[in-house]
Protein backbone atom coordinates (compact mmCIF):
# COMPACT_ATOMS: atom_id res chain seq x y z
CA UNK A 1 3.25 8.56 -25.39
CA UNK A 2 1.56 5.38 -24.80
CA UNK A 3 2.76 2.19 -22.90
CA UNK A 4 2.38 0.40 -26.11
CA UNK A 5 4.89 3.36 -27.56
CA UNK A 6 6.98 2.52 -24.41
CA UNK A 7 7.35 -1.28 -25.22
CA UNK A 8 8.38 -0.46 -28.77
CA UNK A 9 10.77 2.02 -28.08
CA UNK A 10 12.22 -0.32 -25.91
CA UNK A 11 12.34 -3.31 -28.40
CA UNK A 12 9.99 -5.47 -26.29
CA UNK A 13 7.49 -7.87 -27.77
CA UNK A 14 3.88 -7.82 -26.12
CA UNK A 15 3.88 -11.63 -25.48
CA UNK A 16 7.45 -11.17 -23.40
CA UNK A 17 6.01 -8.67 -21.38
CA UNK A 18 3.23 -10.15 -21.06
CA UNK A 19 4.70 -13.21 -19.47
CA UNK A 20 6.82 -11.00 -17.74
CA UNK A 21 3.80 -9.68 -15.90
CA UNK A 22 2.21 -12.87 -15.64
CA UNK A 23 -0.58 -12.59 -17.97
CA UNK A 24 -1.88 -13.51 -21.24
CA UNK A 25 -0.96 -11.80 -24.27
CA UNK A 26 -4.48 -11.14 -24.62
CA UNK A 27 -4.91 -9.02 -21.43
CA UNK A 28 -1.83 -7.08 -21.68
CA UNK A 29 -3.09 -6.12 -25.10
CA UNK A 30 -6.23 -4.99 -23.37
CA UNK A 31 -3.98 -2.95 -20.80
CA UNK A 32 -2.04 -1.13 -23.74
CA UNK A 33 -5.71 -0.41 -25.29
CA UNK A 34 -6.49 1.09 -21.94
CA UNK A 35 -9.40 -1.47 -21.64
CA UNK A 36 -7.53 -2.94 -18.09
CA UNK A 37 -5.28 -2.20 -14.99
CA UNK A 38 -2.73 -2.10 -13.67
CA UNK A 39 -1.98 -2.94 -10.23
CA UNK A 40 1.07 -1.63 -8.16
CA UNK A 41 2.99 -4.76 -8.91
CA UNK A 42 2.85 -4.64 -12.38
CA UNK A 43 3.68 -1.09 -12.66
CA UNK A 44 6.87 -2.18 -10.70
CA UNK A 45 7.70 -5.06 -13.30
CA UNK A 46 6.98 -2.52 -15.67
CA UNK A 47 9.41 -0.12 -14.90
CA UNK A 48 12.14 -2.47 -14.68
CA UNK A 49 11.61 -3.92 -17.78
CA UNK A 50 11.10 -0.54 -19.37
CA UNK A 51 14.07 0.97 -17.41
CA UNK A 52 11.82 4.33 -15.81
CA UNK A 53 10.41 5.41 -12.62
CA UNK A 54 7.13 4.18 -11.91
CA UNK A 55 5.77 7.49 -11.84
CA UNK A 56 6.11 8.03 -15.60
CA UNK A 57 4.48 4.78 -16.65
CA UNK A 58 1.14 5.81 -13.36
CA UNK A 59 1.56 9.62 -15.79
CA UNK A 60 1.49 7.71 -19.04
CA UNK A 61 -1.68 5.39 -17.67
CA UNK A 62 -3.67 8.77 -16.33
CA UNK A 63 -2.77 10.49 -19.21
CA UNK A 64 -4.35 7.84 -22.06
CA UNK A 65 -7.46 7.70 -19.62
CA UNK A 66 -7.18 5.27 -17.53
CA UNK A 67 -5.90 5.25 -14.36
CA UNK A 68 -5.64 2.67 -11.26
C-alpha cells in the first residue's frame, strides 16, 4: 500500500489534497513518489482526510522508503 493507493481508495483527487495540505499539486505528487516529506502536520491532515490513525499513513511512508 502506498499513500497514492490510499488517496484512490478513498476517492480523493491529488490536487484536493493537495490544497488540503497546502501545497502544490506538484509537490504532493513528489510526496506520493516518495521524492518529499512529510511533516507532523500534514500527516495529521492526512489522516483526517483519509479517515486512519496517523500511525498507518508514518507505517505506509517508512515502508515505501521514506520516512520523516
Amino acid at each position: 500500500m502506498t499513500l497514492k493507493d490510499m488517496r484512490i481508495q478513498k476517492g480523493l483527487t491529488a490536487s484536493y489534497v493537495a490544497m488540503k495540505l497546502g501545497i502544490s499539486h506538484r509537490h504532493f505528487s513528489r510526496i506520493e513518489a516518495g521524492e518529499g516529506y512529510l511533516t507532523d502536520d500534514r500527516i495529521e491532515t492526512l489522516s483526517k482526510l483519509y479517515k486512519t490513525k496517523k500511525s498507518e499513513i508514518k507505517k505506509v511512508v517508512i515502508e515505501n522508503g521514506r520516512s520523516n
